[in-house]
Protein backbone atom coordinates (compact mmCIF):
# COMPACT_ATOMS: atom_id res chain seq x y z
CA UNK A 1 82.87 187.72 69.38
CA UNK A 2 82.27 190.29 71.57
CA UNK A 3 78.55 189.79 72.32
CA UNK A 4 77.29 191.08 75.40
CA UNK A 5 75.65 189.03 78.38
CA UNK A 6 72.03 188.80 78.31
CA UNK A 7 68.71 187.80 80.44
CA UNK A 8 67.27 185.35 77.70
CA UNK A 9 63.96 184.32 77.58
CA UNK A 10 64.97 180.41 77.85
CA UNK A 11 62.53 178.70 79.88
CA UNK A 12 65.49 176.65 81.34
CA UNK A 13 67.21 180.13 82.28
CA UNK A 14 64.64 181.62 83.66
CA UNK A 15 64.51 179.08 86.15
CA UNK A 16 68.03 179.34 87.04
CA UNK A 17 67.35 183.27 87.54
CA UNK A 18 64.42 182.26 89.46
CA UNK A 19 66.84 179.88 91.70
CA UNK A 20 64.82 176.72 90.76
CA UNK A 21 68.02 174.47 90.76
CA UNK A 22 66.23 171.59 91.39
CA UNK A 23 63.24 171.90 89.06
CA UNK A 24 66.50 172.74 86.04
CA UNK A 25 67.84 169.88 86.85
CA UNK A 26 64.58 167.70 86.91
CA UNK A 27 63.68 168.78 83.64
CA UNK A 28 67.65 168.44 82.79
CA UNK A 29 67.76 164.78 83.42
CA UNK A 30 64.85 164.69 81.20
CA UNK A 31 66.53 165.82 78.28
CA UNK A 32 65.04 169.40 78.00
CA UNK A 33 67.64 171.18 76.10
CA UNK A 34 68.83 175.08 77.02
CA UNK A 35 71.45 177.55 75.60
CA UNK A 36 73.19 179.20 78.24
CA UNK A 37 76.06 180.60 76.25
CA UNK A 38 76.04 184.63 76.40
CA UNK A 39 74.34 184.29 79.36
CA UNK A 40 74.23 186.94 82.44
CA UNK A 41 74.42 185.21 85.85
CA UNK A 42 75.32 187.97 87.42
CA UNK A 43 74.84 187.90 91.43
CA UNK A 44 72.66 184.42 91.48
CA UNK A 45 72.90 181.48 93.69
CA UNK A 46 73.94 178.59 91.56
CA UNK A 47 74.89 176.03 94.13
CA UNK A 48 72.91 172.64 93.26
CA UNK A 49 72.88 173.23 89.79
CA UNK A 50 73.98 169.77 87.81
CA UNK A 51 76.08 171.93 85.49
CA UNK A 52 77.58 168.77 84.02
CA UNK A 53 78.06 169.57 80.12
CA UNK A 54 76.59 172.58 80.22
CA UNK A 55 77.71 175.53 77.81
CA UNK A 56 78.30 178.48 79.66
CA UNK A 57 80.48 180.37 76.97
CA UNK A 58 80.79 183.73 77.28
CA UNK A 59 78.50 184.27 80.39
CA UNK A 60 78.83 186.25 82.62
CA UNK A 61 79.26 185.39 86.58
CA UNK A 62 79.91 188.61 88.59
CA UNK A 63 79.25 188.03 92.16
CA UNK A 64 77.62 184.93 91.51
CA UNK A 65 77.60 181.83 94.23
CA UNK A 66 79.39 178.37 92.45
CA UNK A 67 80.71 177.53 95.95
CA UNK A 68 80.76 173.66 95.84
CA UNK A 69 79.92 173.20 92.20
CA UNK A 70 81.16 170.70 89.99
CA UNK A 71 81.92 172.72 86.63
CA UNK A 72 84.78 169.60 85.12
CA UNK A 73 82.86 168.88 82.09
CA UNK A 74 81.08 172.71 81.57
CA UNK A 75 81.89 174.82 78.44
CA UNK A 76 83.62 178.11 79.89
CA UNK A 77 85.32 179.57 77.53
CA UNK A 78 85.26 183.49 77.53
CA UNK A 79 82.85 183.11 81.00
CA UNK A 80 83.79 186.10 83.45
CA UNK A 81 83.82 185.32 86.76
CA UNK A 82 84.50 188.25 88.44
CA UNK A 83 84.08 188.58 92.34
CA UNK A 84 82.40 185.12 92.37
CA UNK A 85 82.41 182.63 95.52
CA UNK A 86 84.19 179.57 93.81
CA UNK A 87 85.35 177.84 97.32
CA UNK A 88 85.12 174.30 96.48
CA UNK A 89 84.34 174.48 92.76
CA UNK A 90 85.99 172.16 90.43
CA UNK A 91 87.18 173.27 87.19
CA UNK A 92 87.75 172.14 84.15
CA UNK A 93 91.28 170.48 84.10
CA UNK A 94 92.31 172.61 80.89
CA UNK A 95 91.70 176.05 82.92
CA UNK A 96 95.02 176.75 85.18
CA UNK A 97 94.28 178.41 88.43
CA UNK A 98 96.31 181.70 87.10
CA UNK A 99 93.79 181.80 84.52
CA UNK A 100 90.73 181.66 86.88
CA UNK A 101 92.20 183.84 89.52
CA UNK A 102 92.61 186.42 86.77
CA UNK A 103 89.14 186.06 85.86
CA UNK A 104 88.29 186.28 89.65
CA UNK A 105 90.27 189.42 90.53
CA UNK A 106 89.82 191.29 87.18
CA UNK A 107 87.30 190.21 85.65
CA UNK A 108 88.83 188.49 82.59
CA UNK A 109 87.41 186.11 80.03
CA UNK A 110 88.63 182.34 80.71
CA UNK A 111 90.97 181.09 77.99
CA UNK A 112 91.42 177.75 78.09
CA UNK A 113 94.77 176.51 78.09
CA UNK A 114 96.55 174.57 74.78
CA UNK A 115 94.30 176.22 72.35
């Protein structure tokens, strides 16, 4: 699927774009539901998001600040993280660090491993 990243009109979204971390993950812990697969983060601050089982396949992270983030139990599959500040980020166990560090330098899709 080679669908591009896009600004969606999810409420939840938007208020990731709008770097409301903590009203997202208010209105997380109160069971609003979001879809941000195919998503573009490019460039945004994402530090203080609760990320935990969130679907981010196929989004896109250019540039984007995940310094300190807890991303174990996130959906990443086919994410890009190109150029993004991941000092401190935990990863899913099934991503090896070649794969991320590709991803990071180059700008490829994350493939999990043992699939």
């Amino acid at each position: 699927m080679n669908k591009k990243p896009e600004v969606k009109k999810d409420p939840m979204y938007m208020l990731l774009r709008a770097v409301a971390s903590a009203d997202f993950n208010s209105r997380k812990a109160h069971g609003e539901k979001c879809d941000l697969t195919h998503c573009d983060f490019r460039g945004l601050d994402l530090r203080g998001l609760d990320a935990a089982g969130l679907d981010f396949s196929h989004s896109y992270f250019r540039q984007t600040d995940l310094r300190g983030m807890d991303l174990s139990t996130s959906k990443l599959e086919g994410a890009s993280l190109n150029g993004a500040r991941i000092s401190g980020t935990y990863f899913p166990k099934e991503l090896s660090a070649n794969e991320i560090t590709l991803s990071l330098l180059h700008g490829t899709r994350l493939r999990y491993s043992g699939k």
